[in-house]
N, C-alpha and C. Protein backbone atom coordinates (compact mmCIF):
# COMPACT_ATOMS: atom_id res chain seq x y z
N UNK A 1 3.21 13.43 -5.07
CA UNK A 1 3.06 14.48 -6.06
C UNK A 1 2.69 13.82 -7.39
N UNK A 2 1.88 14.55 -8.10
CA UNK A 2 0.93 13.88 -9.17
C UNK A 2 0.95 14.66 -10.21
N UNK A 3 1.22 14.70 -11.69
CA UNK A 3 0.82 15.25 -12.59
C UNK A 3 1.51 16.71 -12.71
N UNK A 4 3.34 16.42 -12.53
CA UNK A 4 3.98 17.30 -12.38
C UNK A 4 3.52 18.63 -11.40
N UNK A 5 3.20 18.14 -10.15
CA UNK A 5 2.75 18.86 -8.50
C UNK A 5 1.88 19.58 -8.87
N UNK A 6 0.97 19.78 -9.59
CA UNK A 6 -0.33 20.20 -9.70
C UNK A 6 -1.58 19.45 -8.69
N UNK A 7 -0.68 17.88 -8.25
CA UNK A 7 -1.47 17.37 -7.34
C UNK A 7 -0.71 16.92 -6.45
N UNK A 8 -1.16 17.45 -4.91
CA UNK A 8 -0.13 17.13 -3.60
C UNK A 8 -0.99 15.87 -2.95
N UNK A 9 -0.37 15.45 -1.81
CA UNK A 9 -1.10 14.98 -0.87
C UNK A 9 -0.74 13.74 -0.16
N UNK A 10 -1.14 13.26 1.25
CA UNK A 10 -0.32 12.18 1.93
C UNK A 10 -1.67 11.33 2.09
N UNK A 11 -0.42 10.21 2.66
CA UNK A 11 -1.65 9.32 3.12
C UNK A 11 -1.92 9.43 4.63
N UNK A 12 -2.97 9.65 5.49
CA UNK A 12 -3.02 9.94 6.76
C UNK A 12 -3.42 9.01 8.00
N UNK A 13 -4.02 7.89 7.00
CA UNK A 13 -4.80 6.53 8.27
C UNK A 13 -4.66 5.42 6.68
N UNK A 14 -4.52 3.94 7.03
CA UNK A 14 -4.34 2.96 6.42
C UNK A 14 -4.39 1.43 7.35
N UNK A 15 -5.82 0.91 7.20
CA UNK A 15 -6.63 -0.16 8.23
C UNK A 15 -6.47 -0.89 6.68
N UNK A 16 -5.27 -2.27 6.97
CA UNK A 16 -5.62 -3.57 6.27
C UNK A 16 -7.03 -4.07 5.93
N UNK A 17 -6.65 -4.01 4.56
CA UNK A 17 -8.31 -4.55 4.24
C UNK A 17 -9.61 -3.62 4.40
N UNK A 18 -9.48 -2.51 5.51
CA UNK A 18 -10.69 -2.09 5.19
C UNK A 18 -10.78 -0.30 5.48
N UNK A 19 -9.92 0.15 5.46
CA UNK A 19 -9.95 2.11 5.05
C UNK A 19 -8.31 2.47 4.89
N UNK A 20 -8.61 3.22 3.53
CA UNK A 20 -7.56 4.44 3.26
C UNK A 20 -8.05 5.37 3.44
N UNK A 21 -7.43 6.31 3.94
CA UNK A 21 -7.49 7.71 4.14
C UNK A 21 -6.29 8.79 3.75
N UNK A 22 -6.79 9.42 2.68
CA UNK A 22 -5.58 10.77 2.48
C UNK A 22 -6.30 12.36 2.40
N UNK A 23 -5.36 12.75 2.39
CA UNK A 23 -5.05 14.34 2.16
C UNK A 23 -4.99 14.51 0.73
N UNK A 24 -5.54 15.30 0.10
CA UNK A 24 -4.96 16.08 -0.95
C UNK A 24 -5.43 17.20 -1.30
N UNK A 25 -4.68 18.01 -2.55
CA UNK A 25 -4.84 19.69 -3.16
C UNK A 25 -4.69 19.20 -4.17
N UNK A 26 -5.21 20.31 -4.94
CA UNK A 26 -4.82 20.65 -6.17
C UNK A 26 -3.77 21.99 -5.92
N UNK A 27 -2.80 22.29 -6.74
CA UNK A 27 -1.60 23.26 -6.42
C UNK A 27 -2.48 24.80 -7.23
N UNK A 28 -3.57 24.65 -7.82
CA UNK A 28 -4.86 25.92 -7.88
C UNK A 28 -5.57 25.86 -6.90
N UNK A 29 -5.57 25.32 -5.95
CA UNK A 29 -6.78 25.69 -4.72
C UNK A 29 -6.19 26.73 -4.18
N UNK A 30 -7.02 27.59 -3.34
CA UNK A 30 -6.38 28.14 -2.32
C UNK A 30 -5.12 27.10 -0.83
N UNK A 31 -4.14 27.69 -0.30
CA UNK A 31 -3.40 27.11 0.55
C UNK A 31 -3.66 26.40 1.45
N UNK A 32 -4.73 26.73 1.96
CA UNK A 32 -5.44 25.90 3.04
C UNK A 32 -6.86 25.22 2.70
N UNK A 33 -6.76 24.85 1.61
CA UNK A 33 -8.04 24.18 0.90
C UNK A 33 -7.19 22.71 0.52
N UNK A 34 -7.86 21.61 1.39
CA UNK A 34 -7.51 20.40 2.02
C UNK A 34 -8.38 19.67 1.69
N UNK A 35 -8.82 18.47 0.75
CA UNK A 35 -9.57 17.78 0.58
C UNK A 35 -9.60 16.55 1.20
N UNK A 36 -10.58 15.81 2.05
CA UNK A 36 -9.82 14.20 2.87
C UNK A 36 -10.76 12.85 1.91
N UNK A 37 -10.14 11.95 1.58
CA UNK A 37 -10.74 11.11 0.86
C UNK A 37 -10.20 9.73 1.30
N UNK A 38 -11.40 9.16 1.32
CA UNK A 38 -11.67 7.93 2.61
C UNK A 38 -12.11 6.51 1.63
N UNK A 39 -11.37 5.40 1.58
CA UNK A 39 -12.02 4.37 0.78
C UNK A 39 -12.12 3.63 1.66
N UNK A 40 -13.02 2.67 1.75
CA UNK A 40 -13.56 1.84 2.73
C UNK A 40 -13.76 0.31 1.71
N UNK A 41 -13.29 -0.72 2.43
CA UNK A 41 -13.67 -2.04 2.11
C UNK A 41 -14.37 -2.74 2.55
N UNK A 42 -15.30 -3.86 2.09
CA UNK A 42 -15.83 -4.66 2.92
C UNK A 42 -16.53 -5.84 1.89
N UNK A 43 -16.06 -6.56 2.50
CA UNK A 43 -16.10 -8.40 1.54
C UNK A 43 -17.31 -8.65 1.88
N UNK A 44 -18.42 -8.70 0.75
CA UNK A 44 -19.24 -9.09 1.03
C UNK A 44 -19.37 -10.45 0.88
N UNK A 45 -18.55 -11.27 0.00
CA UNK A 45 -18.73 -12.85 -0.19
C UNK A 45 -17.11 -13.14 -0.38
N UNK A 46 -16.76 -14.04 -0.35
CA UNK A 46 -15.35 -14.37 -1.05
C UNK A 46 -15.07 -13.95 -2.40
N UNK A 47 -14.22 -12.99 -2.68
CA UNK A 47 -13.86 -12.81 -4.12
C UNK A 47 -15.29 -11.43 -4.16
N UNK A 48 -15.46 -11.02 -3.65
CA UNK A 48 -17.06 -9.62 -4.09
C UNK A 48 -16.93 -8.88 -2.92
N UNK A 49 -15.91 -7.64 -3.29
CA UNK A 49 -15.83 -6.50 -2.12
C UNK A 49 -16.44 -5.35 -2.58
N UNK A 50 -17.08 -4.56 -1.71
CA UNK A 50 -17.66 -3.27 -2.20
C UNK A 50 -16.83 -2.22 -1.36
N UNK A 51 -16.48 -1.41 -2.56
CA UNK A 51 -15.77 -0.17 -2.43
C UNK A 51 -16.96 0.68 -2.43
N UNK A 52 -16.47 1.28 -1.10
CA UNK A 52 -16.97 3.40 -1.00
C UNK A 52 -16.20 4.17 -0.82
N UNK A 53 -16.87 5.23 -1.49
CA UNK A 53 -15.82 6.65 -1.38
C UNK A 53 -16.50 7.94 -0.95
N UNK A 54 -15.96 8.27 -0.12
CA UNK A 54 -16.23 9.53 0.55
C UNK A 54 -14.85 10.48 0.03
N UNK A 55 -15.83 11.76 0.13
CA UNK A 55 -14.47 12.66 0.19
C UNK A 55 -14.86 14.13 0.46
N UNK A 56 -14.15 14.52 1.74
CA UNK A 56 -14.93 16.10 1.96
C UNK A 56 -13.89 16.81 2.13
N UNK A 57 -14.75 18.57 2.26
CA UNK A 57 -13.60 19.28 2.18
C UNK A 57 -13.64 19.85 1.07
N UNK A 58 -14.08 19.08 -0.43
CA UNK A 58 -14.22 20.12 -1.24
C UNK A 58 -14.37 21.22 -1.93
N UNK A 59 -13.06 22.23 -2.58
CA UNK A 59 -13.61 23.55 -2.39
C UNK A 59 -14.19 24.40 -3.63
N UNK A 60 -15.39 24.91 -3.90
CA UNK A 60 -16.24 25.39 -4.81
C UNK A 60 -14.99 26.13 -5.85
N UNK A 61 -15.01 25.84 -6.75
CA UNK A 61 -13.97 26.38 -7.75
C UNK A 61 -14.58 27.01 -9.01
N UNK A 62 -14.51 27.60 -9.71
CA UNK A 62 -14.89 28.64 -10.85
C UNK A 62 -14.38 27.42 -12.16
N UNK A 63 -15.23 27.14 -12.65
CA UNK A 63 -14.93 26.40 -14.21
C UNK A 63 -15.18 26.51 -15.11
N UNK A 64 -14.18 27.07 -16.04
CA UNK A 64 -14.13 27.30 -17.47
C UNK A 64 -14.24 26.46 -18.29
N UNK A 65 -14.94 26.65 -19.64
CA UNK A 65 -15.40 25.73 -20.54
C UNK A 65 -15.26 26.52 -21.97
N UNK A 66 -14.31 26.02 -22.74
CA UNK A 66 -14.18 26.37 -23.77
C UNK A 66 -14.62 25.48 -24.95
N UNK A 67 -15.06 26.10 -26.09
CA UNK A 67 -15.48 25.17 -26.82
C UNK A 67 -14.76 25.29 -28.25
């Protein structure tokens, strides 16, 4: 829980060195609006890893902008 539970979420898969995988919401999404976000490692030289990030599931939300 994140940012006084406005942000939930677990961790669901965890490969040493090379993928995290979690779950998360925002506590404004709808209930069953589940986002999965995937980091992936991979050493390209000693000491020079490249991080990616995936993340799906995302759900179209209405955003206000005040000025």
């Amino acid at each position: 829980m994140l940012f006084d539970g406005s942000i939930v979420g677990k961790v669901i898969s965890c490969e040493k060195n090379e993928k995290l995988v979690w779950e998360w919401r925002q506590s404004s999404w709808a209930a069953d609006a589940i986002s999965t976000c995937m980091l992936t490692f991979k050493e390209d030289s000693p000491g020079c890893t490249t991080l990616s990030l995936e993340q799906t599931n995302i759900p179209k939300v209405r955003t206000l902008i005040r000025n």
